[in-house]
Protein backbone atom coordinates (compact mmCIF):
# COMPACT_ATOMS: atom_id res chain seq x y z
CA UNK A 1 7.86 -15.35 -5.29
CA UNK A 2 11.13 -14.19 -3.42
CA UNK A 3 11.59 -15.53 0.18
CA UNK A 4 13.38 -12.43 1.16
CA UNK A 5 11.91 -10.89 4.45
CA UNK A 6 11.52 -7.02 4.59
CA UNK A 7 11.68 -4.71 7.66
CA UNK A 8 10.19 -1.72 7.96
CA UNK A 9 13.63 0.06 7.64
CA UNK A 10 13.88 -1.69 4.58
CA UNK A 11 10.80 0.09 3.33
CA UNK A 12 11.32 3.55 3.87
CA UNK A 13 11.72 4.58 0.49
CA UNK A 14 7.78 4.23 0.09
CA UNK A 15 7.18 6.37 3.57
CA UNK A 16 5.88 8.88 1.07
CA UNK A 17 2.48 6.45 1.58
CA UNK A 18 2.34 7.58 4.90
CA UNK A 19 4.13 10.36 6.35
CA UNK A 20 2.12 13.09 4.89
CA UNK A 21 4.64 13.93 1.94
CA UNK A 22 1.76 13.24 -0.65
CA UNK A 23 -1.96 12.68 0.08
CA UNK A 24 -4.22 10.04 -1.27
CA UNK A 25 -2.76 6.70 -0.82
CA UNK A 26 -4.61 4.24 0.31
CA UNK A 27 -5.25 0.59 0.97
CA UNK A 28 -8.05 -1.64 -0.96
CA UNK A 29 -9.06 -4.83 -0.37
CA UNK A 30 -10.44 -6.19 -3.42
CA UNK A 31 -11.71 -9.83 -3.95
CA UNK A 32 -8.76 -11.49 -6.16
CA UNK A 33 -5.53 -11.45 -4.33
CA UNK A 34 -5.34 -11.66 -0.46
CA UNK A 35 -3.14 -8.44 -0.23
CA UNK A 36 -4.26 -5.08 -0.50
CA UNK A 37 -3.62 -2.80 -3.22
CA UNK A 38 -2.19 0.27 -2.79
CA UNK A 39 -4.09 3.39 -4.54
CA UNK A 40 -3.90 7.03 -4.67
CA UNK A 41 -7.68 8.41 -4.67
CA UNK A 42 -6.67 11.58 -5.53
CA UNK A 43 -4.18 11.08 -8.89
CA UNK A 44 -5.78 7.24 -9.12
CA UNK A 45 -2.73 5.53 -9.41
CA UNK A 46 -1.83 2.23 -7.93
CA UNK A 47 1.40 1.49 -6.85
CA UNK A 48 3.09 -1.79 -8.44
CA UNK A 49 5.03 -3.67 -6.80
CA UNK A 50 6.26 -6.79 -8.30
CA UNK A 51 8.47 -9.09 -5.47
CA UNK A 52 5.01 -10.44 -3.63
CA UNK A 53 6.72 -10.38 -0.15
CA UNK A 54 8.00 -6.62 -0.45
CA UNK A 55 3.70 -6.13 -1.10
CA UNK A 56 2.64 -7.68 1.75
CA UNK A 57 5.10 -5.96 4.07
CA UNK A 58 4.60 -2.82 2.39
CA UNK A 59 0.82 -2.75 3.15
CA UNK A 60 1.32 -4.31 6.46
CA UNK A 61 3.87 -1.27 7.31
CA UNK A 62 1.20 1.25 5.57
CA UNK A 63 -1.42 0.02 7.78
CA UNK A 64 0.14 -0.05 11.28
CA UNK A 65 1.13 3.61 9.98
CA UNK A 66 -2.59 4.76 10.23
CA UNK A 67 -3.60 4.88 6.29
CA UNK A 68 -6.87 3.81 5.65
CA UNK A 69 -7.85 0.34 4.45
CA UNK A 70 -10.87 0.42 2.23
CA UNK A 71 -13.44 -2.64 1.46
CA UNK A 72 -15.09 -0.87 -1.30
CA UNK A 73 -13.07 1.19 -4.18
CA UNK A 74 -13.50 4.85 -3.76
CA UNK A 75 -15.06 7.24 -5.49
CA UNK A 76 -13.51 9.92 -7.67
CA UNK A 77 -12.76 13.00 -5.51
């Protein structure tokens, strides 16, 4: 695990989760790992990302940006 801290600045090159650029991202809180994953629900992709602290700033910056956070996994649109 890197001990590197990320901004928000620093993570602008995923603002495509966000800003309206391309629908269907998401965030899913599933039962193994205590950060959420980060899913398209319209392509079903999930976006990997490997350092563990970019993840958990990623989805923290995705959520204060308004994308929905999901308990359940979604259904195929």
């Amino acid at each position: 695990m890197s001990s590197a801290r990320h901004t928000a600045g620093d993570l602008e090159e995923y603002a495509y989760l966000w800003d309206g650029s391309e629908t269907g991202w998401i965030l899913y809180w599933g039962k193994i790992v205590d950060i959420p994953t980060i899913f398209n629900r319209i392509t079903r992709e999930i976006l990997l990302v490997e350092d563990e602290d970019e993840w958990r700033a990623l989805a923290e910056v995705t959520r204060s940006r308004g994308v929905s956070v999901l308990d359940g996994f979604p259904p195929e649109e």
